[in-house]
C-alpha atoms as a PDB file:
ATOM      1  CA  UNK A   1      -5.845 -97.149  25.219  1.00  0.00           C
ATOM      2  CA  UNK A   2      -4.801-100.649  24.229  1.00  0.00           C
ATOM      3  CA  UNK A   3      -2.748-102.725  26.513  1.00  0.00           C
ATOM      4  CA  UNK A   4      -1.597-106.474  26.672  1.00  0.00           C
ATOM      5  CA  UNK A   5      -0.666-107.580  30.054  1.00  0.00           C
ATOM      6  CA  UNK A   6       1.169-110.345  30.026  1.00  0.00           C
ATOM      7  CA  UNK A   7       1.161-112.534  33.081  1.00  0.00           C
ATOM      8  CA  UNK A   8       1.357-116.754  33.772  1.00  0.00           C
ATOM      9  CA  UNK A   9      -0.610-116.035  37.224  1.00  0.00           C
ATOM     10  CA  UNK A  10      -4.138-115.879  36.235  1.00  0.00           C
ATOM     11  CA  UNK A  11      -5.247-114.390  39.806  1.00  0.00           C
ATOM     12  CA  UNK A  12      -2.807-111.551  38.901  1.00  0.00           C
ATOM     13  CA  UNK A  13      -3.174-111.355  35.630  1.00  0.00           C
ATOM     14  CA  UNK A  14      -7.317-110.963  36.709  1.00  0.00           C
ATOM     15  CA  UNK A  15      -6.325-108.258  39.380  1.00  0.00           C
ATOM     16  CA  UNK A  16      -4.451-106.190  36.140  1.00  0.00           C
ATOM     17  CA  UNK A  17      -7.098-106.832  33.770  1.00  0.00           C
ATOM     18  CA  UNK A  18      -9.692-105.447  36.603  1.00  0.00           C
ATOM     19  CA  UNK A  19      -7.879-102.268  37.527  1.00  0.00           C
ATOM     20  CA  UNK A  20      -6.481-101.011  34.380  1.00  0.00           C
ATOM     21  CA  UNK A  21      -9.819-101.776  32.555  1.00  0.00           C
ATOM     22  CA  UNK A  22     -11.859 -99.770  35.681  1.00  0.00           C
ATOM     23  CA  UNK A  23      -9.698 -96.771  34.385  1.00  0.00           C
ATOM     24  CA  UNK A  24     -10.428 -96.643  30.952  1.00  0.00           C
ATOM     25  CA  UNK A  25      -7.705 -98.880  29.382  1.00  0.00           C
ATOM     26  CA  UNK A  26      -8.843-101.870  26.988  1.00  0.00           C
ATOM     27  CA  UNK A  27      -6.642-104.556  28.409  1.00  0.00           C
ATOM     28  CA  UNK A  28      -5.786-108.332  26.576  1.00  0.00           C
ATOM     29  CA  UNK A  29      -3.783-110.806  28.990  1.00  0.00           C
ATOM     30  CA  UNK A  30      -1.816-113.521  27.547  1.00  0.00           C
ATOM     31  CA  UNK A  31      -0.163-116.048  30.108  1.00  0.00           C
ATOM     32  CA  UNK A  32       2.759-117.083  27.693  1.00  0.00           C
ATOM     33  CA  UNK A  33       5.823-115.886  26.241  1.00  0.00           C
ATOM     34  CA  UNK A  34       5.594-117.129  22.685  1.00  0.00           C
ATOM     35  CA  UNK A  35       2.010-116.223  22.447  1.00  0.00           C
ATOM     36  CA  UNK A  36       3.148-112.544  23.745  1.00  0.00           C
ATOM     37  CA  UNK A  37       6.017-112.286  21.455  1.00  0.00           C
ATOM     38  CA  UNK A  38       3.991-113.080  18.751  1.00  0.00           C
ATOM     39  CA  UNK A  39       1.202-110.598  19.895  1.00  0.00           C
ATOM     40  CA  UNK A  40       3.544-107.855  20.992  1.00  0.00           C
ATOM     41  CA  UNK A  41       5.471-108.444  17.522  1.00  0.00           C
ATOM     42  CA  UNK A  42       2.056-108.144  15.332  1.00  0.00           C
ATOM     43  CA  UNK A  43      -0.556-106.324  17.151  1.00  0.00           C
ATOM     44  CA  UNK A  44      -0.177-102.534  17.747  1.00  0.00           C
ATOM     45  CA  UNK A  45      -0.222-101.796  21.767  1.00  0.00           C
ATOM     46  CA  UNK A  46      -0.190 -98.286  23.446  1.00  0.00           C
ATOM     47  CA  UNK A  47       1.280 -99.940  26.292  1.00  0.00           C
ATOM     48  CA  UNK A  48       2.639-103.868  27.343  1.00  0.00           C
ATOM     49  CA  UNK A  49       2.662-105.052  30.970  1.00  0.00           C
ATOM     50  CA  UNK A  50       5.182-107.916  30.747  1.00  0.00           C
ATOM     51  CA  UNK A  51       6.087-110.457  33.953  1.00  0.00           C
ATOM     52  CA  UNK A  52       9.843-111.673  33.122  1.00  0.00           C
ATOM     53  CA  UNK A  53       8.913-114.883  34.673  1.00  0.00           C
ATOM     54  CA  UNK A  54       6.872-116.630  32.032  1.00  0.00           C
ATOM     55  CA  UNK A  55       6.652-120.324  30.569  1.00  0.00           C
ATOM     56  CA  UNK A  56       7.657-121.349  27.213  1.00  0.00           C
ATOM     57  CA  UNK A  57       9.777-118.054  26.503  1.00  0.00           C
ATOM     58  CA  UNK A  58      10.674-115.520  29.203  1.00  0.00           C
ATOM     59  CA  UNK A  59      10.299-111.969  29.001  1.00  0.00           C
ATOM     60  CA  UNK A  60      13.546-111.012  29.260  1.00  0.00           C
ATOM     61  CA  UNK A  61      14.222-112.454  25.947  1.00  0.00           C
ATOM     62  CA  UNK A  62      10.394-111.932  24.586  1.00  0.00           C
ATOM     63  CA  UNK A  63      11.336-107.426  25.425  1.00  0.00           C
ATOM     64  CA  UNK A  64      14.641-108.333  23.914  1.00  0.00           C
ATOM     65  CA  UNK A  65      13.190-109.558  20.120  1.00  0.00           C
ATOM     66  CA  UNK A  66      10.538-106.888  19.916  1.00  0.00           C
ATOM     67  CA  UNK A  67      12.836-104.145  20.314  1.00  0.00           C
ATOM     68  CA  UNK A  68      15.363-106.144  17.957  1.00  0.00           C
ATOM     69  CA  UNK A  69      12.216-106.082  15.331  1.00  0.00           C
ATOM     70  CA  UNK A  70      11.787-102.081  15.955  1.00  0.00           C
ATOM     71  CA  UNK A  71       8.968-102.542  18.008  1.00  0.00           C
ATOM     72  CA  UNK A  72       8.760 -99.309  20.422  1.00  0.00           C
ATOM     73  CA  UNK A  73       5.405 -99.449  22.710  1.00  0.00           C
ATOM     74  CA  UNK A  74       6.241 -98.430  26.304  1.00  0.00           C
ATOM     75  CA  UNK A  75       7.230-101.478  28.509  1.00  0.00           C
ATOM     76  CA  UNK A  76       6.711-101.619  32.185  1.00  0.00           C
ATOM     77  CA  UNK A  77       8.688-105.133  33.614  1.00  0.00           C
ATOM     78  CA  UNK A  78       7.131-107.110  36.200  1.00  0.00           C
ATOM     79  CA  UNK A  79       9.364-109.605  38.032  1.00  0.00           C
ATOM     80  CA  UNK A  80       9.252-111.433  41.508  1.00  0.00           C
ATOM     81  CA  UNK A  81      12.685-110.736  41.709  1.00  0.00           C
ATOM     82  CA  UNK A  82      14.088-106.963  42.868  1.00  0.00           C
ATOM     83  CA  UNK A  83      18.083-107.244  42.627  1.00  0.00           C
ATOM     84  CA  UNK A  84      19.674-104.355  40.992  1.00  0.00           C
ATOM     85  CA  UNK A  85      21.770-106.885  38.202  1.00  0.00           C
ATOM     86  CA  UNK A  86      18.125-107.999  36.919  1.00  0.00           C
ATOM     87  CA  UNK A  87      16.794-104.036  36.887  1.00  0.00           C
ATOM     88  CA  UNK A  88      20.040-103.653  34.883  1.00  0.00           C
ATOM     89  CA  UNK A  89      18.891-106.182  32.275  1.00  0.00           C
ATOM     90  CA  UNK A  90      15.195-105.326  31.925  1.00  0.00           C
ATOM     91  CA  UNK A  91      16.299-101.345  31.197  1.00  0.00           C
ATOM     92  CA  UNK A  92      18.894-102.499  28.616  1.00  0.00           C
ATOM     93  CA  UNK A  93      16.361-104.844  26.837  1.00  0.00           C
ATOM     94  CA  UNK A  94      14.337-101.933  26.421  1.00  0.00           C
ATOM     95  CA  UNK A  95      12.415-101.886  29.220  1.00  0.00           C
ATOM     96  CA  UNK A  96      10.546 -98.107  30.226  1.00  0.00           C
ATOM     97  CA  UNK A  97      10.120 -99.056  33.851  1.00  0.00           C
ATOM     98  CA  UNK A  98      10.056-101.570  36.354  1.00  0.00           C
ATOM     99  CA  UNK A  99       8.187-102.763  38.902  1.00  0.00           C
ATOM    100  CA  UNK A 100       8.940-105.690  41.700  1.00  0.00           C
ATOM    101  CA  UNK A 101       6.588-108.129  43.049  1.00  0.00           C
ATOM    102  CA  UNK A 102       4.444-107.786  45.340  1.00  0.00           C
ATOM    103  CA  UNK A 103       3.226-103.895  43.999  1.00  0.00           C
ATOM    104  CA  UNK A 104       0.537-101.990  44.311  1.00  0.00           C
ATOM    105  CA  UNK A 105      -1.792-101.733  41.645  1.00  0.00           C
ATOM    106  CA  UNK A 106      -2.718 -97.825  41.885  1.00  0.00           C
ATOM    107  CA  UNK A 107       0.825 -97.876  41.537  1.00  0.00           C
ATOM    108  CA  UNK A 108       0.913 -99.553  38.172  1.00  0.00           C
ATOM    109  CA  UNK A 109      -2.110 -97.797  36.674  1.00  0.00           C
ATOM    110  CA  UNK A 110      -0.104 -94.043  37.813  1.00  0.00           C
ATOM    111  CA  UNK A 111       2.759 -95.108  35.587  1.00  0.00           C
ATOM    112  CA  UNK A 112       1.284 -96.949  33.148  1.00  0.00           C
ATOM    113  CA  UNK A 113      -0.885 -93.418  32.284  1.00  0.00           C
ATOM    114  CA  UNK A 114       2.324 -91.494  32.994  1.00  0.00           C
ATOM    115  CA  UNK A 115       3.845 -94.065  30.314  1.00  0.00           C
ATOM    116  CA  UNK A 116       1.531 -93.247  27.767  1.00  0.00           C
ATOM    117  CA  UNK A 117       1.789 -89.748  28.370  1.00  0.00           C
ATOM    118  CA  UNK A 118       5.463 -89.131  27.477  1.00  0.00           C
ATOM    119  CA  UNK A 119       5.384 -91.635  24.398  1.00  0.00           C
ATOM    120  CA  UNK A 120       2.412 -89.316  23.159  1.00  0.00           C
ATOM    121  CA  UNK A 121       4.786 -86.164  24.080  1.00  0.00           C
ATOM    122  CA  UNK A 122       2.291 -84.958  26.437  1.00  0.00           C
ATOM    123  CA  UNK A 123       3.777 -84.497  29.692  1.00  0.00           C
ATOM    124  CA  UNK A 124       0.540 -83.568  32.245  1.00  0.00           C
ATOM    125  CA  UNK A 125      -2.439 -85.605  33.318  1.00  0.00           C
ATOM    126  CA  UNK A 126      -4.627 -82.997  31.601  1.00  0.00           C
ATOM    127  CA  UNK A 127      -4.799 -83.118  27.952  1.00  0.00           C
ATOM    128  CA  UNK A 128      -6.322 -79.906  26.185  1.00  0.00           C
ATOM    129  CA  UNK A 129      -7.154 -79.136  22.947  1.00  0.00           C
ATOM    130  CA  UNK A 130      -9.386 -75.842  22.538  1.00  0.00           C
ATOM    131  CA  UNK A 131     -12.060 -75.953  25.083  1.00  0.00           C
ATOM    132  CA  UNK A 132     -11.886 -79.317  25.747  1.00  0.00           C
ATOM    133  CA  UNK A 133     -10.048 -80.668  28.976  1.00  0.00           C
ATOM    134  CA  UNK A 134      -9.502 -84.477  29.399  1.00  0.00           C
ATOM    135  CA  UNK A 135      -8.198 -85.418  32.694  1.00  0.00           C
ATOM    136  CA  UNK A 136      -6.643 -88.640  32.923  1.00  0.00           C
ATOM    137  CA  UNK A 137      -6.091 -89.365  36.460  1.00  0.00           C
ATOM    138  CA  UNK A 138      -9.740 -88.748  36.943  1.00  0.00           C
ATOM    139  CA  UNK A 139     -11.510 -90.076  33.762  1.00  0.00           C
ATOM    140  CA  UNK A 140     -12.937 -86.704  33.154  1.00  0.00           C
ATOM    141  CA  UNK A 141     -13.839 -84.621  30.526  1.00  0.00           C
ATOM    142  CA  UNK A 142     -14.815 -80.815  30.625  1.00  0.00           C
ATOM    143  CA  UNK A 143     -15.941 -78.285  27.491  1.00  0.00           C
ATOM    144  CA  UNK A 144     -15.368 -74.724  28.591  1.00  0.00           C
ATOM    145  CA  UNK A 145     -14.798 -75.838  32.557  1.00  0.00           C
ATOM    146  CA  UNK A 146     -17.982 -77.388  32.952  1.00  0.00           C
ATOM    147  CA  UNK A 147     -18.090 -81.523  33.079  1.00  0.00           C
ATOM    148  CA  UNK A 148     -19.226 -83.757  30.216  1.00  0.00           C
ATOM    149  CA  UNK A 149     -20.487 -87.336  31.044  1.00  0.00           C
ATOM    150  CA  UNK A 150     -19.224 -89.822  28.783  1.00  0.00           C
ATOM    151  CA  UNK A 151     -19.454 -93.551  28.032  1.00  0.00           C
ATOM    152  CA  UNK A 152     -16.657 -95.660  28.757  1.00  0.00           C
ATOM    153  CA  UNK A 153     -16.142 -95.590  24.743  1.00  0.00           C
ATOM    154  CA  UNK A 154     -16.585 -92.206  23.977  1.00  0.00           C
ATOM    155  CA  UNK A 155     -14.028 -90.892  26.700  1.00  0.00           C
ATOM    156  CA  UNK A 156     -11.607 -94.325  25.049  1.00  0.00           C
ATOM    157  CA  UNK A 157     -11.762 -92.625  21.733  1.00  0.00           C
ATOM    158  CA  UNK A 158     -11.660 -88.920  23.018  1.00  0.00           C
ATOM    159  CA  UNK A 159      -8.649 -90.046  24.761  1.00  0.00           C
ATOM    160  CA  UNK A 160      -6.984 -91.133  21.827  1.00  0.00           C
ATOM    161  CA  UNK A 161      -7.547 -88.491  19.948  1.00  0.00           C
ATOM    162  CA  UNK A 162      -6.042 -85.865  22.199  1.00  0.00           C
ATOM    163  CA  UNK A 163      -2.755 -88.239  22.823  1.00  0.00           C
ATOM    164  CA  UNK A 164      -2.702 -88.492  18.778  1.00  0.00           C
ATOM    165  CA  UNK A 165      -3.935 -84.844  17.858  1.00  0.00           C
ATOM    166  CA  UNK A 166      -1.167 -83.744  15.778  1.00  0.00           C
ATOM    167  CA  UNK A 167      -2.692 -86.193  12.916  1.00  0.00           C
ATOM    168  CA  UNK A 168      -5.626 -87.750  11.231  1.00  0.00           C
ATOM    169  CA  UNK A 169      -6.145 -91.140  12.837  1.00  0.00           C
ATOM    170  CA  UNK A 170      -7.525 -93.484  10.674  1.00  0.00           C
ATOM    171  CA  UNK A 171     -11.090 -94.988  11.492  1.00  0.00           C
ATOM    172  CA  UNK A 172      -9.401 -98.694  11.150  1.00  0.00           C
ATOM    173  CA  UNK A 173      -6.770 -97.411  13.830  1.00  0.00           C
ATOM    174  CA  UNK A 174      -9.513 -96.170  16.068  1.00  0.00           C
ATOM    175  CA  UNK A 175     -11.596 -99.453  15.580  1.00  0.00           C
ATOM    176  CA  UNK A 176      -8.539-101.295  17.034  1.00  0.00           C
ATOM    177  CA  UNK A 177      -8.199 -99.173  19.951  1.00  0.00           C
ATOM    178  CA  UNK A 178     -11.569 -99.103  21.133  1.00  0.00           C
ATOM    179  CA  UNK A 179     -12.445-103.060  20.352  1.00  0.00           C
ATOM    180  CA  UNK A 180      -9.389-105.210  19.532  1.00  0.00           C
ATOM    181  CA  UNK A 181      -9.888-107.513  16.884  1.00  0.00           C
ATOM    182  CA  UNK A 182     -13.728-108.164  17.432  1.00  0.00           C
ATOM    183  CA  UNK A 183     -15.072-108.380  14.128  1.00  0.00           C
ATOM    184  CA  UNK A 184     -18.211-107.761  15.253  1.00  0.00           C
ATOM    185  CA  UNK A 185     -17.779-104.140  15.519  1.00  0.00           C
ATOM    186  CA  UNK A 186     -17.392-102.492  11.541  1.00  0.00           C
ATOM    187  CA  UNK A 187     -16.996 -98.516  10.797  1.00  0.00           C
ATOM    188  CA  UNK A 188     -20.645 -98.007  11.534  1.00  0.00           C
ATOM    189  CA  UNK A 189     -20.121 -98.968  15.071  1.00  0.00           C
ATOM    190  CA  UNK A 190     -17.266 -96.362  15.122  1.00  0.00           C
ATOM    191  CA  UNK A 191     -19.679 -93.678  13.184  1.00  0.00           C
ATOM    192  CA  UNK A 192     -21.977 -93.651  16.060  1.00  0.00           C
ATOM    193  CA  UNK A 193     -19.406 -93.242  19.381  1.00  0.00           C
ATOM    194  CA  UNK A 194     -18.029 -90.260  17.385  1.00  0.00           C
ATOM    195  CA  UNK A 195     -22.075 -89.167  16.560  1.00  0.00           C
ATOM    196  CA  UNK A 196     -22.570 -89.551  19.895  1.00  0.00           C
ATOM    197  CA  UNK A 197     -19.368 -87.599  21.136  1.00  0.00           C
ATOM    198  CA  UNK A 198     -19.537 -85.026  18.719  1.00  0.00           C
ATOM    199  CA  UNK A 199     -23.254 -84.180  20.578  1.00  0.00           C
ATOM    200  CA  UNK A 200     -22.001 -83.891  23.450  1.00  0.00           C
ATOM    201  CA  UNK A 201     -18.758 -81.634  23.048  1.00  0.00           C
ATOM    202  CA  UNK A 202     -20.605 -79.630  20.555  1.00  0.00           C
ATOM    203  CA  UNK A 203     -19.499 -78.625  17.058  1.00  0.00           C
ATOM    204  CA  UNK A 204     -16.300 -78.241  15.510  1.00  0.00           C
ATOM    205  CA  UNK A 205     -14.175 -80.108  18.058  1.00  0.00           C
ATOM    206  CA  UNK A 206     -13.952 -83.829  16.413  1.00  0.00           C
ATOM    207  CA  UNK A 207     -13.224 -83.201  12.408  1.00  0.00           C
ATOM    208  CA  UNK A 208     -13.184 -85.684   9.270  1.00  0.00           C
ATOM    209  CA  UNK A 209     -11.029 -85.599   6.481  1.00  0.00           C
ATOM    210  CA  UNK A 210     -13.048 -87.556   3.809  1.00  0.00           C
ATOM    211  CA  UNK A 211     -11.091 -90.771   2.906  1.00  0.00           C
ATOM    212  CA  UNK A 212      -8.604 -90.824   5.917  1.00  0.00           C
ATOM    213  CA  UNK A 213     -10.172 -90.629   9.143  1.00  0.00           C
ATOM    214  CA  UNK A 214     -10.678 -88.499  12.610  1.00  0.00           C
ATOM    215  CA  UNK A 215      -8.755 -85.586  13.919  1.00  0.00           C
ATOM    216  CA  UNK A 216      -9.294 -83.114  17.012  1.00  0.00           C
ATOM    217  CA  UNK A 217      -9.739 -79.709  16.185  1.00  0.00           C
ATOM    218  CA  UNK A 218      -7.538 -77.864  18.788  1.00  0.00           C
ATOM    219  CA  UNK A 219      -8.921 -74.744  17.666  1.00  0.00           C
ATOM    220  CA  UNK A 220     -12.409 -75.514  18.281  1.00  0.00           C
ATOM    221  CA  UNK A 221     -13.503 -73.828  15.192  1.00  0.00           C
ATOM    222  CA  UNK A 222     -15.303 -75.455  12.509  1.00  0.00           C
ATOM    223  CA  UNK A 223     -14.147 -78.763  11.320  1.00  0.00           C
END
């Protein structure tokens, strides 16, 4: 899962960058409001960590144009301040939850899955589809109850699909997701994490339809 964390204190914006990268999220920081605006405004994010209290623009006002511009990727608010008036404000903007300074950053990572759960529509840590199980408190996946080990990519791109499997996601989508805007990694590099996944959960489970992209087969039949 993509997410920008933005944050002007670069030993917190390292600690966010650590933890939500150890579990599985692709994370790009951005110590700025302008810059995040901008980023936030043209760059598709499955989820923005944004600090209210940031130079040049502040995130009160950066949360307040995106969702003027019909931008609707799940917001959690950081602030150094906890009084009830500024909670007010940061839910109004269009904030999807809050957290005060100082905070715990198991905390953080708990809702930030839990917020990309419910904009999915997938209310429990375990996402199914057919015999597959992907658990995503744990970083785990199983086929049939028994465990499948998986690269830090491969369980990325898994994840996605089973949070988008109601649709064919488009390989240029995926690419995003998985690398950012590295344009060092082309189709072919996507071609062989799917190869490579597709081994490994065993037929019929990741499909292609020719000229649009991946899907998950929920069924588990044949793709």
């Amino acid at each position: 899962m993509r997410v920008l964390a933005v944050e002007d204190d670069p030993r917190i914006a390292a600690d966010l960058a650590a933890a939500l990268g150890e579990t599985g999220f692709r994370v790009e920081s951005c110590g700025d409001g302008e810059a995040a605006w901008f980023l936030g405004d043209t760059e598709d994010y499955d989820l923005v960590v944004l600090d209210l209290g940031l130079p040049r623009l502040d995130g009160l006002t950066v949360l307040k144009r995106w969702r003027a511009n019909g931008r609707e990727m799940p917001v959690i608010v950081l602030t150094a301040r906890s009084t009830w008036t500024e909670r007010v404000e940061g839910i109004d903007a269009g904030a999807d939850d809050y957290l005060p300074k100082p905070f715990r950053m198991e905390e953080l990572v708990a809702r930030a899955r839990a917020l990309i759960r419910r904009a999915a529509g997938r209310g429990s840590a375990v996402l199914s589809a057919g015999p597959i199980a992907l658990d995503t408190n744990h970083m785990s996946v199983r086929r049939q109850g028994r465990p499948v080990r998986t690269t830090a990519l491969e369980y990325r791109l898994l994840a996605y699909l089973m949070l988008n499997r109601d649709r064919v996601v488009p390989p240029t989508e995926l690419l995003e997701h998985l690398y950012g805007d590295d344009d060092l990694h082309e189709i072919n590099a996507l071609e062989a994490v799917v190869a490579r996944l597709r081994r490994k959960l065993g037929p019929g489970v990741i499909g292609t339809r020719r000229g649009f992209g991946y899907f998950l087969d929920c069924t588990g039949g044949a793709a």
